[in-house]
C-alpha atoms as a PDB file:
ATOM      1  CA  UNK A   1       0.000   0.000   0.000  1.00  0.00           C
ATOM      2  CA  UNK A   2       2.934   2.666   0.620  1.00  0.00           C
ATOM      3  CA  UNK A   3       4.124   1.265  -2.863  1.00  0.00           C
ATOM      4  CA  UNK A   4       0.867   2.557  -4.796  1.00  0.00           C
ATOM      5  CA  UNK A   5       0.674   6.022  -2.237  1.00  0.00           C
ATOM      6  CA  UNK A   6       4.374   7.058  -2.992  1.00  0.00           C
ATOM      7  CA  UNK A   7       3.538   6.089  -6.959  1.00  0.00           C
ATOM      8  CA  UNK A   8       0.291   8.366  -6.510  1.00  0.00           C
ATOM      9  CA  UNK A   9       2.438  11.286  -4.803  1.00  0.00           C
ATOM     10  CA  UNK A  10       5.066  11.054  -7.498  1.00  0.00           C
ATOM     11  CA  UNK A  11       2.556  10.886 -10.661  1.00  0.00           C
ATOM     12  CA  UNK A  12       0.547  14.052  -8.771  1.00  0.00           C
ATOM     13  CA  UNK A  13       3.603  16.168  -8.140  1.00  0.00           C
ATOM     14  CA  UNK A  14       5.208  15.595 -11.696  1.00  0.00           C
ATOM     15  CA  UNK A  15       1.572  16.568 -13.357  1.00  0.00           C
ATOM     16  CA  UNK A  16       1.445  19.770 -11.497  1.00  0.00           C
ATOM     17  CA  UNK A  17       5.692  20.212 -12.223  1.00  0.00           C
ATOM     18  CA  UNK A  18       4.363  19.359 -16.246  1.00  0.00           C
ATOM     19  CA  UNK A  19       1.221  21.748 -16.225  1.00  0.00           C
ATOM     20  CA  UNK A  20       3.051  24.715 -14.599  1.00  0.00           C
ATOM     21  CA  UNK A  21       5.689  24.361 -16.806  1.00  0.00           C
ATOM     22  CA  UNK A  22       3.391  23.957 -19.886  1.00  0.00           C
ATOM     23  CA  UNK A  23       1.510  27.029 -18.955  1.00  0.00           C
ATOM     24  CA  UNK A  24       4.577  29.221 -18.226  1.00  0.00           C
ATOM     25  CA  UNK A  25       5.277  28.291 -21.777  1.00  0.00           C
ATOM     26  CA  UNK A  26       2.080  29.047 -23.116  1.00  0.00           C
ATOM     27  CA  UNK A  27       1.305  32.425 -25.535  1.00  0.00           C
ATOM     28  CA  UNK A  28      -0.683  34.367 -22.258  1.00  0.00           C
ATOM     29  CA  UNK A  29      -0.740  37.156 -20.477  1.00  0.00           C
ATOM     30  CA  UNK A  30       1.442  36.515 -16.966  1.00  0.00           C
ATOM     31  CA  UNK A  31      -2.101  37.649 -14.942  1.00  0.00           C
ATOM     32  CA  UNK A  32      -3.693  35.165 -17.396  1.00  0.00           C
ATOM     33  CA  UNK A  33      -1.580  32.306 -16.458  1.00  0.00           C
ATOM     34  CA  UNK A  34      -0.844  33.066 -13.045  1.00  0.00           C
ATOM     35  CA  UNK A  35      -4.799  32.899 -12.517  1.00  0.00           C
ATOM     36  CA  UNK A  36      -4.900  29.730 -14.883  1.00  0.00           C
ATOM     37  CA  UNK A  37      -2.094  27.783 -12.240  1.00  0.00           C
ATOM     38  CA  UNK A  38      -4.051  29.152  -9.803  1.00  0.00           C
ATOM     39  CA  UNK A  39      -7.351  27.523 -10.677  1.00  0.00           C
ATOM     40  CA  UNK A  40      -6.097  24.214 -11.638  1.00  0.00           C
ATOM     41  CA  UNK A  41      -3.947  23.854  -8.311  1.00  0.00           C
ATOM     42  CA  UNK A  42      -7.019  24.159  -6.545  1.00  0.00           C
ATOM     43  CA  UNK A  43      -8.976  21.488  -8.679  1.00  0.00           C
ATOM     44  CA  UNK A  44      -5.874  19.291  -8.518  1.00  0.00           C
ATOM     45  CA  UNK A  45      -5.577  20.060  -4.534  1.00  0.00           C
ATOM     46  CA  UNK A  46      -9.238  19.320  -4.253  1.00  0.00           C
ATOM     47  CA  UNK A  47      -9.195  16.181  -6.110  1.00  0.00           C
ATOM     48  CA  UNK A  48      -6.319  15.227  -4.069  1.00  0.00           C
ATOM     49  CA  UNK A  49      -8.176  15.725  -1.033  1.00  0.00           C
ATOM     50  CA  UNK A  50     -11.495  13.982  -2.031  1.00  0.00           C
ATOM     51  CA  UNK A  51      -9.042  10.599  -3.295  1.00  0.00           C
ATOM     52  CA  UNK A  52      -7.656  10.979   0.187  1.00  0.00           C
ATOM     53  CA  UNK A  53     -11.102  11.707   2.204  1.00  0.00           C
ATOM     54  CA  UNK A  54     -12.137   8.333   0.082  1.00  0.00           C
ATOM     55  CA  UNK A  55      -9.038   6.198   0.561  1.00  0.00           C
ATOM     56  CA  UNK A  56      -9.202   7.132   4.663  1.00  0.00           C
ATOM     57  CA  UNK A  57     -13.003   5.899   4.504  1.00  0.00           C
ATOM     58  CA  UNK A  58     -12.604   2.895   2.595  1.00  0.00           C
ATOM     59  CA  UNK A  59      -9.849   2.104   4.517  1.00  0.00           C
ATOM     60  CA  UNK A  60     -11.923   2.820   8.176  1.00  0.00           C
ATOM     61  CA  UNK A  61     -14.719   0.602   6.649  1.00  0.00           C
ATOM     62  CA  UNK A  62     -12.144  -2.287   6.316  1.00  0.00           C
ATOM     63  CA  UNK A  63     -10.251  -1.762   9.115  1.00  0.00           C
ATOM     64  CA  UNK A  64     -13.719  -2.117  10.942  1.00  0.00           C
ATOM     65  CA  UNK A  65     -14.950  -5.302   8.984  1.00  0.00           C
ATOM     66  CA  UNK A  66     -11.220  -6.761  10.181  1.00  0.00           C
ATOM     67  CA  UNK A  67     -11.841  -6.197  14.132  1.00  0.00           C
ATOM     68  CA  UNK A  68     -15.709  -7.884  13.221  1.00  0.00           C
ATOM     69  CA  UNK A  69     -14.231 -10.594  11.771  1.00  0.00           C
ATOM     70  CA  UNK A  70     -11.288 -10.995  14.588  1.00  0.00           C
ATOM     71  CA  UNK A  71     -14.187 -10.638  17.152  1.00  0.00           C
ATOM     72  CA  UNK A  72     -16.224 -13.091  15.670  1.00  0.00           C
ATOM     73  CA  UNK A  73     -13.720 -15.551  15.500  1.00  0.00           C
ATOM     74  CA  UNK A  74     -11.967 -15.104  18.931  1.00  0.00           C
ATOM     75  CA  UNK A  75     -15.831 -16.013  19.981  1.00  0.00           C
ATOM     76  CA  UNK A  76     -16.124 -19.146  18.149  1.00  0.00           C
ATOM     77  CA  UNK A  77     -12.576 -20.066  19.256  1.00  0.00           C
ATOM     78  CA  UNK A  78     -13.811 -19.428  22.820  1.00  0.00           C
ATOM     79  CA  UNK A  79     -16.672 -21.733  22.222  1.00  0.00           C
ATOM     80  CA  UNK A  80     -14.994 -24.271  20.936  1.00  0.00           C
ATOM     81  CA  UNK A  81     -11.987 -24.312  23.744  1.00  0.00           C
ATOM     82  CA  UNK A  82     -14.956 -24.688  26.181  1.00  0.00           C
ATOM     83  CA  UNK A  83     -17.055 -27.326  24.521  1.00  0.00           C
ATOM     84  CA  UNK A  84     -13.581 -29.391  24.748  1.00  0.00           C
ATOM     85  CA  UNK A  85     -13.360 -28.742  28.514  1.00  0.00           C
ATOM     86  CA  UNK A  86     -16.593 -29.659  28.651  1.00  0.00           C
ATOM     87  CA  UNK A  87     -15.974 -32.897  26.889  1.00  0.00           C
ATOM     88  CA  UNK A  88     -12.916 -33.688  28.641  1.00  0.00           C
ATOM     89  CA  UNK A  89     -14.413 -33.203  31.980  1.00  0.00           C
ATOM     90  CA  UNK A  90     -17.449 -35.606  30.523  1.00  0.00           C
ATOM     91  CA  UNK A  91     -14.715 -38.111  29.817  1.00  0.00           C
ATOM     92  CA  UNK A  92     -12.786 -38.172  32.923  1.00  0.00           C
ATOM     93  CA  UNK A  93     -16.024 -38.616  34.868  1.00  0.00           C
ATOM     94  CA  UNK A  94     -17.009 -41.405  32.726  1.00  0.00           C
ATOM     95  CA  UNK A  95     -13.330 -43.526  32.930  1.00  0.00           C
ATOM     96  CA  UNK A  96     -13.742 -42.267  37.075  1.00  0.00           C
ATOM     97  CA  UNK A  97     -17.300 -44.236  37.494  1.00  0.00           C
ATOM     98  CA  UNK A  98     -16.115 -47.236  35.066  1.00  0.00           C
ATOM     99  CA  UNK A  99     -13.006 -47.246  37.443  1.00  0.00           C
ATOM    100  CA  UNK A 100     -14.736 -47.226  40.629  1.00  0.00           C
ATOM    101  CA  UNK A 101     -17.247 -49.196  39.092  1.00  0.00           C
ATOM    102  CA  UNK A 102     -14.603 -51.883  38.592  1.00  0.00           C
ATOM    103  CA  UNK A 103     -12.917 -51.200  42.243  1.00  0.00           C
ATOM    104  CA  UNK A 104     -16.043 -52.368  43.736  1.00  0.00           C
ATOM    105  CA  UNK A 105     -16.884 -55.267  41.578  1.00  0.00           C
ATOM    106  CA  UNK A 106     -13.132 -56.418  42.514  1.00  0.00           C
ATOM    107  CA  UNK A 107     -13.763 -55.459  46.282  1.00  0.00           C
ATOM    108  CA  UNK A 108     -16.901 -57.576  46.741  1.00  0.00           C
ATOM    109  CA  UNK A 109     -15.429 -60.599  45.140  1.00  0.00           C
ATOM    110  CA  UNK A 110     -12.545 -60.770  47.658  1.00  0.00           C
ATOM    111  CA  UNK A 111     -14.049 -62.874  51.185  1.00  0.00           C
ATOM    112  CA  UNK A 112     -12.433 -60.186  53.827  1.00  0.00           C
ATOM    113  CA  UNK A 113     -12.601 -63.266  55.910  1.00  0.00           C
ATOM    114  CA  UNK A 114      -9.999 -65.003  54.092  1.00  0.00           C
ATOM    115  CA  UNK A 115      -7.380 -62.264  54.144  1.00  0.00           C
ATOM    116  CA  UNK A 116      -4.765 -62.662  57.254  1.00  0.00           C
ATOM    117  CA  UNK A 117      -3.827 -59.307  57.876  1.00  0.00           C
ATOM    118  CA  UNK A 118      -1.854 -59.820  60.831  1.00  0.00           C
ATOM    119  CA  UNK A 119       1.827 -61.447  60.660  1.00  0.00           C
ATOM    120  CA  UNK A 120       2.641 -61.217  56.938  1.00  0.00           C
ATOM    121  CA  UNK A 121       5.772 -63.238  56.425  1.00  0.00           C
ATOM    122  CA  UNK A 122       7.762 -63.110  52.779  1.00  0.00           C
ATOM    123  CA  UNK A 123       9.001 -66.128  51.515  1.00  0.00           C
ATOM    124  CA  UNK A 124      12.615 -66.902  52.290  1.00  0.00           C
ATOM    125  CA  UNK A 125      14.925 -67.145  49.407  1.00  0.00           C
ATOM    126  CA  UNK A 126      16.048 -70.607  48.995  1.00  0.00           C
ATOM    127  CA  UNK A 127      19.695 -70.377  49.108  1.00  0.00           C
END
């Protein structure tokens, strides 16, 4: 973009270099001409200013539809980040019941009777 506004400078400042020169040049009076520069710097000023006045615009229009866009999708990235927390914590309570689930099915198979808690002796390696 600097590219095309330095091109647009340049091609604006050599027509008004080209057109004063031509009109210096040019079989008039110096009142004549001096009033003729006159007139067309202020057309070519004023055109400059309206290409500018449309360029900033434009340019505020899309820098507007950017921050929509970036809003919209920091929003549907925030939605999705939290429907995967949400899924996650789903799944961990899931695999949590299955596993407790399966600690108590183990648990009431085992005869607590049967279980001598008291002088636990390891085998002796046989030597």
């Amino acid at each position: 973009m600097a590219k095309f506004g330095d091109m647009f400078l340049g091609l604006l400042v050599g027509s008004a270099v080209g057109y004063a020169v031509a009109m210096l040049y040019a079989p008039r009076t110096g009142d004549q001409t001096r009033e003729m520069l006159t007139s067309k710097s202020m057309e070519i000023r004023d055109r400059a200013m309206d290409t500018f006045q449309d360029t900033k615009d434009k340019t505020g229009k899309l820098i507007a539809q950017g921050r929509q866009k970036l809003t919209e999708t920091v929003e549907q990235s925030k939605d999705a980040a939290s429907d995967l927390a949400d899924q996650g914590k789903d799944m961990l309570n899931e695999k949590r019941a299955d596993l407790s689930e399966s600690l108590h099915r183990v648990a009431d198979t085992v005869d607590p009777t049967s279980v001598d808690t008291g002088n636990f002796m390891p085998p002796s390696p046989s030597i």
